[in-house]
PDB file of N, CA and C in Angstrom:
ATOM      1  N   UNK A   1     -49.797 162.450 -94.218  1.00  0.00           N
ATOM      2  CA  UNK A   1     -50.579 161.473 -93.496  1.00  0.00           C
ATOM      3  C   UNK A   1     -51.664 162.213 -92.721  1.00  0.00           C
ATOM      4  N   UNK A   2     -52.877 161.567 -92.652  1.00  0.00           N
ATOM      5  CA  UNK A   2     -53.990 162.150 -91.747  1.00  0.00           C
ATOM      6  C   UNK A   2     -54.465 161.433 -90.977  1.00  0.00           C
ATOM      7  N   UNK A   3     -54.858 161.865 -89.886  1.00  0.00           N
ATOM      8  CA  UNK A   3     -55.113 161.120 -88.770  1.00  0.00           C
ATOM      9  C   UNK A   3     -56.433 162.075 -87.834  1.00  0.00           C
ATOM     10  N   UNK A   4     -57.385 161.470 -87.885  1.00  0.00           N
ATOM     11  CA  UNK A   4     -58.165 162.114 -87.086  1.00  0.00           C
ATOM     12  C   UNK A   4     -58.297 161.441 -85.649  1.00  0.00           C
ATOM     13  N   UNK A   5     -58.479 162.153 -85.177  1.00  0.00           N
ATOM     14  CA  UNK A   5     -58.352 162.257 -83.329  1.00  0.00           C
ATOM     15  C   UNK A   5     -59.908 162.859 -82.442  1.00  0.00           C
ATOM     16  N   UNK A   6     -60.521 161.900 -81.695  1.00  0.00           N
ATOM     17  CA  UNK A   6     -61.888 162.542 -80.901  1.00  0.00           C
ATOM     18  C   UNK A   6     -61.170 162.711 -79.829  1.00  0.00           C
ATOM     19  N   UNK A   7     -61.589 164.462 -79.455  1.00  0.00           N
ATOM     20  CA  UNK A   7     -60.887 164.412 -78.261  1.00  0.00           C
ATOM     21  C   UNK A   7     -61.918 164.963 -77.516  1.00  0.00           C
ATOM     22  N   UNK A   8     -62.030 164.825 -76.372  1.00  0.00           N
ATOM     23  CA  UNK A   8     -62.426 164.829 -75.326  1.00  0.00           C
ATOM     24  C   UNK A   8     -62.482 166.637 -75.314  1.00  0.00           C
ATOM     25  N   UNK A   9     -64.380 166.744 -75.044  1.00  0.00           N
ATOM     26  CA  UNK A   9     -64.666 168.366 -74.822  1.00  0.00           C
ATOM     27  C   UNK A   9     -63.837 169.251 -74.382  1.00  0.00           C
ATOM     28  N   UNK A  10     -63.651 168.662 -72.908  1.00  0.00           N
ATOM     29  CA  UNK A  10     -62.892 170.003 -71.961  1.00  0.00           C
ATOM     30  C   UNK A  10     -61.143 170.168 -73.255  1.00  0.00           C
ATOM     31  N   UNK A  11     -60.567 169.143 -74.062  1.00  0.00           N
ATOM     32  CA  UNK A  11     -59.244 168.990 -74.278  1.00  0.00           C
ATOM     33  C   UNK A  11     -59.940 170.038 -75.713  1.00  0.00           C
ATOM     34  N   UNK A  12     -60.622 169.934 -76.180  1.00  0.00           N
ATOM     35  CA  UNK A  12     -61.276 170.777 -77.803  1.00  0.00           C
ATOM     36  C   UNK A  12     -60.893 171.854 -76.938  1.00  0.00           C
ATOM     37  N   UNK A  13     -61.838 172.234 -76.002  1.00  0.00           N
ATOM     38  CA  UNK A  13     -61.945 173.412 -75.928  1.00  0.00           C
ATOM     39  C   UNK A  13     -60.824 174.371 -75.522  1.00  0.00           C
ATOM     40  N   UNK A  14     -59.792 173.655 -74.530  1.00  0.00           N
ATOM     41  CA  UNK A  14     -58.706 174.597 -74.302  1.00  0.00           C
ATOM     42  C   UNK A  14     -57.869 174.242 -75.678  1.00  0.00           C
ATOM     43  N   UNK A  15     -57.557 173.296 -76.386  1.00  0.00           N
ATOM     44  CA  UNK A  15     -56.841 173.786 -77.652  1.00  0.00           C
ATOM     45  C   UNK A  15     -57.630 175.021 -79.252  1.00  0.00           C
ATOM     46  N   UNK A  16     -58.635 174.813 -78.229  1.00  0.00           N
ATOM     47  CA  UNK A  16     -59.617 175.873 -79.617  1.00  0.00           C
ATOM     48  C   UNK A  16     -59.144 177.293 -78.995  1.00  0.00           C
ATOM     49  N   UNK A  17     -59.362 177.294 -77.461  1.00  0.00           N
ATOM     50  CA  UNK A  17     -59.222 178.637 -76.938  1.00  0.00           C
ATOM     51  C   UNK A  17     -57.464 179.223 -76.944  1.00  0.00           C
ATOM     52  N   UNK A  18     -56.801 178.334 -76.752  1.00  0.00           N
ATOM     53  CA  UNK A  18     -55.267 178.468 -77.191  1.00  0.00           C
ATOM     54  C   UNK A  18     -54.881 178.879 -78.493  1.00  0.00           C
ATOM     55  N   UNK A  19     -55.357 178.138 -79.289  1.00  0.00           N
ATOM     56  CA  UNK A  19     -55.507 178.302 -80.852  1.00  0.00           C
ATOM     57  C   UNK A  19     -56.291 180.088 -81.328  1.00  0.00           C
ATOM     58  N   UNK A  20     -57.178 180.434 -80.654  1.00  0.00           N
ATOM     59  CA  UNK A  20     -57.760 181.370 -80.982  1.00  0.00           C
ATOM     60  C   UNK A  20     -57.037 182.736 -80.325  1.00  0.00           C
ATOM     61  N   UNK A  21     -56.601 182.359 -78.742  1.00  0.00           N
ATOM     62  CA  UNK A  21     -55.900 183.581 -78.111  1.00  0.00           C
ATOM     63  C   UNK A  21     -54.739 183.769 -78.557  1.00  0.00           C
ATOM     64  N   UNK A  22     -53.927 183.013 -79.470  1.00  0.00           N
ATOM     65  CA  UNK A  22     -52.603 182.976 -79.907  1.00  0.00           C
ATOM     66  C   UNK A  22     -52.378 183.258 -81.615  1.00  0.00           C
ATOM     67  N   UNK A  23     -53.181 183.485 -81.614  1.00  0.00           N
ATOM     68  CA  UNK A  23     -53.799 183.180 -83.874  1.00  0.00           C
ATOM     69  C   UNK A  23     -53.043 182.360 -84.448  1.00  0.00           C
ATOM     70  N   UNK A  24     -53.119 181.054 -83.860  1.00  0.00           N
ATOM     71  CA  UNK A  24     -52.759 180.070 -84.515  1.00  0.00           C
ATOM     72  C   UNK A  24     -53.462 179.053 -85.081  1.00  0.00           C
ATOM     73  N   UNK A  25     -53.353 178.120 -86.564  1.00  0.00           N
ATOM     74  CA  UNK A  25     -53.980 177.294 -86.582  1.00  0.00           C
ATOM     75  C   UNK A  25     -54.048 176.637 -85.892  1.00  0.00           C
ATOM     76  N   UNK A  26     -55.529 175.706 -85.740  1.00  0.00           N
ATOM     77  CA  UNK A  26     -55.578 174.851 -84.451  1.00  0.00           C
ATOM     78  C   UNK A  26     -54.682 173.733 -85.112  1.00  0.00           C
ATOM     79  N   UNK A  27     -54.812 173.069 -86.382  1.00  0.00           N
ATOM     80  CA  UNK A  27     -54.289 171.744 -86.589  1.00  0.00           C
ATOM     81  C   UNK A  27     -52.642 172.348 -86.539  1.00  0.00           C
ATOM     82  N   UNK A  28     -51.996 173.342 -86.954  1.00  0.00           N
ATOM     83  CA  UNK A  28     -50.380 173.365 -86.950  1.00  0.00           C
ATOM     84  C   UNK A  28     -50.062 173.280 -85.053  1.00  0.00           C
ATOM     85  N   UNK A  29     -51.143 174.158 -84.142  1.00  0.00           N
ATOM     86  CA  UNK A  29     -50.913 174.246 -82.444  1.00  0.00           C
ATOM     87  C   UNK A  29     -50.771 172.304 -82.409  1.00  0.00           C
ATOM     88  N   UNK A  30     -52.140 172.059 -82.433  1.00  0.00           N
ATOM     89  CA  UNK A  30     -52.140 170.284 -82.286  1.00  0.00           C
ATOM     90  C   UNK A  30     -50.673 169.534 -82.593  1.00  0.00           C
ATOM     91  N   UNK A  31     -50.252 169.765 -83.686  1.00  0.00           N
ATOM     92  CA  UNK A  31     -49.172 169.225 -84.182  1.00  0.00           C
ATOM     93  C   UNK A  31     -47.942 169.735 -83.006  1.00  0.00           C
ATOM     94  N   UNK A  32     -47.405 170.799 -82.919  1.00  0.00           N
ATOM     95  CA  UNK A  32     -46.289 171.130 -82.283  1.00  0.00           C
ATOM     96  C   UNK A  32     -46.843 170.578 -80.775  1.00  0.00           C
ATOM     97  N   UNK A  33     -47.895 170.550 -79.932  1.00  0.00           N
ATOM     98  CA  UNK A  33     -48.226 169.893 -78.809  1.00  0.00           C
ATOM     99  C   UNK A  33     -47.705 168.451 -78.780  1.00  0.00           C
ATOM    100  N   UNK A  34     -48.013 167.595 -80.110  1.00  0.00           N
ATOM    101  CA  UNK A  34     -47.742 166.621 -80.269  1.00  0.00           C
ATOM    102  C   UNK A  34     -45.992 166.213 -79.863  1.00  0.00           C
ATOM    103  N   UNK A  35     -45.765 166.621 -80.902  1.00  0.00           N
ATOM    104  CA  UNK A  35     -44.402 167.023 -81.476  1.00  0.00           C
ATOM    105  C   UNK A  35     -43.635 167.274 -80.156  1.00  0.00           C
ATOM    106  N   UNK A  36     -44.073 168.414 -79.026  1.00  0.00           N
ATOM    107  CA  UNK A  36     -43.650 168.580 -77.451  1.00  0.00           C
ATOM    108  C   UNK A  36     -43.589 167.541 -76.680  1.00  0.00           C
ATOM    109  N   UNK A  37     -44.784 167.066 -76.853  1.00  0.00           N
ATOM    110  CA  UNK A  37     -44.800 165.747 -75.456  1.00  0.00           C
ATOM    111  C   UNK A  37     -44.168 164.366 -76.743  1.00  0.00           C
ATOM    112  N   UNK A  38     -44.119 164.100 -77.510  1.00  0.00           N
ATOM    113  CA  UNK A  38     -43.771 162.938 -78.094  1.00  0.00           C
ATOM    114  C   UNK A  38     -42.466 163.203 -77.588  1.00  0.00           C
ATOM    115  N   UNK A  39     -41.518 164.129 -77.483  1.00  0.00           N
ATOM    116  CA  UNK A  39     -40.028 164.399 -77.451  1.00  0.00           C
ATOM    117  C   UNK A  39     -39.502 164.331 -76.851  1.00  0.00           C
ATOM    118  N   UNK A  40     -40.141 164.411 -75.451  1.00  0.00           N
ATOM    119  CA  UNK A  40     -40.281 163.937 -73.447  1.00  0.00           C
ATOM    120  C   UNK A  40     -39.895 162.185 -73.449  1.00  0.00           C
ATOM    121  N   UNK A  41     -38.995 162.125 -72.523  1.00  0.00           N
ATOM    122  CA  UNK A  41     -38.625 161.095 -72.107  1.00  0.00           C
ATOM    123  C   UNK A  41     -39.540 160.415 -71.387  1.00  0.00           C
ATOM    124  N   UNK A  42     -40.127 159.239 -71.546  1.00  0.00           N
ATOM    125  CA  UNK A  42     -41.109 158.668 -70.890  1.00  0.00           C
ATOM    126  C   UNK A  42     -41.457 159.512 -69.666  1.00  0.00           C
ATOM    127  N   UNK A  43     -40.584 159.158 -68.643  1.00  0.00           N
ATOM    128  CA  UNK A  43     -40.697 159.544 -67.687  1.00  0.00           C
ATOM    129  C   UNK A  43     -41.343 160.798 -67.344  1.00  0.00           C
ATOM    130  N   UNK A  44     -40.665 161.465 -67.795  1.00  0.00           N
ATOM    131  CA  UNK A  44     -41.017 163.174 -68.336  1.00  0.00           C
ATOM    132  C   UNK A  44     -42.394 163.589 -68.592  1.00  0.00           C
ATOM    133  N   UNK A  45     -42.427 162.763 -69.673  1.00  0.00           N
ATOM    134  CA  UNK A  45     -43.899 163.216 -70.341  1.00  0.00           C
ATOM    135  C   UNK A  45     -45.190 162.513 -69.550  1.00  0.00           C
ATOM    136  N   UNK A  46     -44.798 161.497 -68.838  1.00  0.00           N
ATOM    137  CA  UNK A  46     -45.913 161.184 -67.787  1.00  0.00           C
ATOM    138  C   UNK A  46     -46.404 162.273 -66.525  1.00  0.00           C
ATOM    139  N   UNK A  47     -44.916 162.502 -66.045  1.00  0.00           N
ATOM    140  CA  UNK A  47     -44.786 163.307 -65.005  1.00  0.00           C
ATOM    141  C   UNK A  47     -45.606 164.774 -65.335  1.00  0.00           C
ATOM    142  N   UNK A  48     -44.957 165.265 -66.719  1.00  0.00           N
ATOM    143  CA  UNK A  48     -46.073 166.385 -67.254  1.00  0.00           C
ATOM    144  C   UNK A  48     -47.377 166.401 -66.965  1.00  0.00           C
ATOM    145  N   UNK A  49     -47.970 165.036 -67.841  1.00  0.00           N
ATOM    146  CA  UNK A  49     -49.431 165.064 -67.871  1.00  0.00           C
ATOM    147  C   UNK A  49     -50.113 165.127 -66.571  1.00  0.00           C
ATOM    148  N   UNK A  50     -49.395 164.227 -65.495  1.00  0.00           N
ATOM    149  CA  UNK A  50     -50.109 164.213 -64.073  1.00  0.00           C
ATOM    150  C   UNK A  50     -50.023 165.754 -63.635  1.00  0.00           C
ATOM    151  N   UNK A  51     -49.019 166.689 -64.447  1.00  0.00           N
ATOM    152  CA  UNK A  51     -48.820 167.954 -63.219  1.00  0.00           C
ATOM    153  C   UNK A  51     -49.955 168.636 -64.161  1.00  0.00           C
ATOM    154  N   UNK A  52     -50.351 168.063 -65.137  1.00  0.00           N
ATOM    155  CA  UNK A  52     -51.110 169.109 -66.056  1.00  0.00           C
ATOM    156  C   UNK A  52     -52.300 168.818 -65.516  1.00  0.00           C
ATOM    157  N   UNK A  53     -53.063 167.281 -65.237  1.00  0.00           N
ATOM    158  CA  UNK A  53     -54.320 167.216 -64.936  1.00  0.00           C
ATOM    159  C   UNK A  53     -54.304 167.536 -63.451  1.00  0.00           C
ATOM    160  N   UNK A  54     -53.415 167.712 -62.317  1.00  0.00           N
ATOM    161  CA  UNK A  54     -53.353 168.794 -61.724  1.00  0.00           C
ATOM    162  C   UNK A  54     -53.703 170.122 -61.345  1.00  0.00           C
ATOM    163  N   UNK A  55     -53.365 170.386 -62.082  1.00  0.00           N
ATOM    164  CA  UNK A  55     -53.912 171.868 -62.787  1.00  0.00           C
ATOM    165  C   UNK A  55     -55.177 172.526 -62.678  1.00  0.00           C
ATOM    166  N   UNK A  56     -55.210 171.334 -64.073  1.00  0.00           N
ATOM    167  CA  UNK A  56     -56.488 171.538 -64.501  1.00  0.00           C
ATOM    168  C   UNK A  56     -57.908 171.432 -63.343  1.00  0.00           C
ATOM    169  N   UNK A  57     -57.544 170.107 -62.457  1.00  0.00           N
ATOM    170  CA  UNK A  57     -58.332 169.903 -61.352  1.00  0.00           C
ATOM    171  C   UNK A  57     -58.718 170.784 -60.356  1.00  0.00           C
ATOM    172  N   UNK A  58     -57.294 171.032 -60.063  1.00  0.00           N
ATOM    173  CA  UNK A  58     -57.138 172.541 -58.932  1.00  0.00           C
ATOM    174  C   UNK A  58     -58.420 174.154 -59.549  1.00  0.00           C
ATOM    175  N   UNK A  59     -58.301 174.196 -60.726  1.00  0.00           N
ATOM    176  CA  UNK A  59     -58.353 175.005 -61.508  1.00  0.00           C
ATOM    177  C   UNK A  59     -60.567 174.973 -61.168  1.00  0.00           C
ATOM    178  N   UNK A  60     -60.522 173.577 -62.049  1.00  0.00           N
ATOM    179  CA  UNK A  60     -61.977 173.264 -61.936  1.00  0.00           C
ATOM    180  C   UNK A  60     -62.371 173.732 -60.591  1.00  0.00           C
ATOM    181  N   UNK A  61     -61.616 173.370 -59.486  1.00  0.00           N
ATOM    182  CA  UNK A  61     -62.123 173.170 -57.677  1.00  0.00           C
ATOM    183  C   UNK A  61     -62.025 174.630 -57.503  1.00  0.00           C
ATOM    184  N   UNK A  62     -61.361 175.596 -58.374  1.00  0.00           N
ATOM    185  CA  UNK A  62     -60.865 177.273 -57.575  1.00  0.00           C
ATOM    186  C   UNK A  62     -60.388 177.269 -56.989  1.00  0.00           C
ATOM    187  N   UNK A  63     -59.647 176.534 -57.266  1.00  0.00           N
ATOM    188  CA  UNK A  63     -58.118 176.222 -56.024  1.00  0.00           C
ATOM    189  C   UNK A  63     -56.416 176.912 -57.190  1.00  0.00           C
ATOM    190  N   UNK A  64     -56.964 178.329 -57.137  1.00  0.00           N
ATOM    191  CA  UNK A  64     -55.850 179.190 -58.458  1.00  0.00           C
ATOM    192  C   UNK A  64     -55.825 180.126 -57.413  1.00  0.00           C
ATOM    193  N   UNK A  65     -53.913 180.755 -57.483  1.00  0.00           N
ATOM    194  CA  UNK A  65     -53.842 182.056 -57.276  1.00  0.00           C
ATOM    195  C   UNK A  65     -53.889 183.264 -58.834  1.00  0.00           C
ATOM    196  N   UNK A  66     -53.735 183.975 -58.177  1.00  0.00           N
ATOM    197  CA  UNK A  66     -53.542 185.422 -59.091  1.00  0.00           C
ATOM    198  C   UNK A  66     -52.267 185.209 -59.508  1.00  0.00           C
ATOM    199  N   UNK A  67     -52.075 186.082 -61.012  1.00  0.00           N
ATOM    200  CA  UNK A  67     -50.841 186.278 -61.016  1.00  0.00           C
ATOM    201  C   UNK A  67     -50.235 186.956 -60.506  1.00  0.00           C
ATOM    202  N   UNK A  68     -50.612 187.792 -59.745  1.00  0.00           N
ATOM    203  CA  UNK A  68     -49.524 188.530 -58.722  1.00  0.00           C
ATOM    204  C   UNK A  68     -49.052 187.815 -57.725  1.00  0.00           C
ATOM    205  N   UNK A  69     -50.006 187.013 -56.647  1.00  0.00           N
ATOM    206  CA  UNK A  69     -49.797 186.098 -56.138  1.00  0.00           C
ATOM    207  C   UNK A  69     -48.632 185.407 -56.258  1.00  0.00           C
ATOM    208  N   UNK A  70     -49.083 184.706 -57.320  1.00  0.00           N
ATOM    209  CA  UNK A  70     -47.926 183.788 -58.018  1.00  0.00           C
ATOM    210  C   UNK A  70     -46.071 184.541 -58.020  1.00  0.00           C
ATOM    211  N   UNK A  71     -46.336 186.069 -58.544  1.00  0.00           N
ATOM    212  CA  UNK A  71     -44.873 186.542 -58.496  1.00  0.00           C
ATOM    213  C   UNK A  71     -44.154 186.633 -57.583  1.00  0.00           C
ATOM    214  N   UNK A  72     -45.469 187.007 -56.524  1.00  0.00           N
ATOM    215  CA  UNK A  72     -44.839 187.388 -55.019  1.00  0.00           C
ATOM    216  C   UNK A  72     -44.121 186.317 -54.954  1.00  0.00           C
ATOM    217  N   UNK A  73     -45.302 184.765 -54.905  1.00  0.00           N
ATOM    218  CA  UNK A  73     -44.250 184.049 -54.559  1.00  0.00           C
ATOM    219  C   UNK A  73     -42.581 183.410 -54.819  1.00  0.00           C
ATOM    220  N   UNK A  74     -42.854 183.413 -56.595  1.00  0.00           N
ATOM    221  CA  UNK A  74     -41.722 183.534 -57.240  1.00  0.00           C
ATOM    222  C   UNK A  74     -40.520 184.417 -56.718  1.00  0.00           C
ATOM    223  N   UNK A  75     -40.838 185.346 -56.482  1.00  0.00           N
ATOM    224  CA  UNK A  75     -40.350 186.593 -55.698  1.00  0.00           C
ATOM    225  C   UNK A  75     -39.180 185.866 -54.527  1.00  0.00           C
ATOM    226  N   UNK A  76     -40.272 186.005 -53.821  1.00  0.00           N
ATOM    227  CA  UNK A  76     -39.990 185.225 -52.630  1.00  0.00           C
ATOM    228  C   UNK A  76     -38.973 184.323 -52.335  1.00  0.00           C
ATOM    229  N   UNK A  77     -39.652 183.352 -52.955  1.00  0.00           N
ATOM    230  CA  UNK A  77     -38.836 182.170 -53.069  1.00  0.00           C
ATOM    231  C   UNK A  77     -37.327 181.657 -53.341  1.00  0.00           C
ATOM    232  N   UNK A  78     -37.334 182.788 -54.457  1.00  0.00           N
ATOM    233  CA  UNK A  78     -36.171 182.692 -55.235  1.00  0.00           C
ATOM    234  C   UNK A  78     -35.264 184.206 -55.315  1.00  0.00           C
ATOM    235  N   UNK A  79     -35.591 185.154 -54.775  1.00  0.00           N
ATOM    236  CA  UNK A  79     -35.052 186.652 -54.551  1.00  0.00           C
ATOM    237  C   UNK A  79     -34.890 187.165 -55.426  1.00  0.00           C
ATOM    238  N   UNK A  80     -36.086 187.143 -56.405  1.00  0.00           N
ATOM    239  CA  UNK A  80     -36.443 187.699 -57.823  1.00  0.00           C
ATOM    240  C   UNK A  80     -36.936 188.985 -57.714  1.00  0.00           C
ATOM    241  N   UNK A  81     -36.944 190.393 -58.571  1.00  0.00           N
ATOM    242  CA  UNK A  81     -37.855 191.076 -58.487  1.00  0.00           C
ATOM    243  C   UNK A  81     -38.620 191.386 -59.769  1.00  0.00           C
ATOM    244  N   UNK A  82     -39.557 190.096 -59.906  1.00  0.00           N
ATOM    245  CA  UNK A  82     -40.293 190.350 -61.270  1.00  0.00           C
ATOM    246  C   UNK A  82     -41.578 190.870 -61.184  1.00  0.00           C
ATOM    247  N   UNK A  83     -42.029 191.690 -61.996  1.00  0.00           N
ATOM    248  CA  UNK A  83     -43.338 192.397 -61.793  1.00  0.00           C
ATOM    249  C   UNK A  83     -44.548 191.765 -62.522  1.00  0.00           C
ATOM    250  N   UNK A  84     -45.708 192.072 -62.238  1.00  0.00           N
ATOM    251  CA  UNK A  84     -46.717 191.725 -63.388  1.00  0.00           C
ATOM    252  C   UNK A  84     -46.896 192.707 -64.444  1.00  0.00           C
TER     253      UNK A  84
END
């Protein structure tokens, strides 16, 4: 079955750039994305998308730590000692 899909620039472009940093086809990546969130319990997969456009928002605004940042806090938080 084929199904074509317009997606929205900013959504091309991080599955092109995913697709390319990972050497994967883009249409087999598309599919297993699919395949991920179809498999999410309603609930779930809503809750995802809001934490994803989240993200993404924060991201747009420069509102990101580092990944070190991030470990510390992991670190921290949880009395981990993971490195970058």
């Amino acid at each position: 079955m084929s199904i074509t899909l317009d997606l929205p620039p900013k959504i091309e472009a991080l599955l092109r750039q995913r697709a390319q940093s990972t050497g994967q086809d883009i249409s087999q990546l598309a599919i297993a994305v699919l395949t991920l969130g179809l498999s999410l319990e309603d609930n779930d997969f809503f809750e995802a998308l809001k934490g994803i456009q989240r993200g993404l928002d924060d991201f747009e605004q420069g509102q990101f730590s580092s990944l070190e940042d991030f470990i510390a806090e992991q670190n921290q938080k949880y009395g981990l000692s993971l490195e970058a």
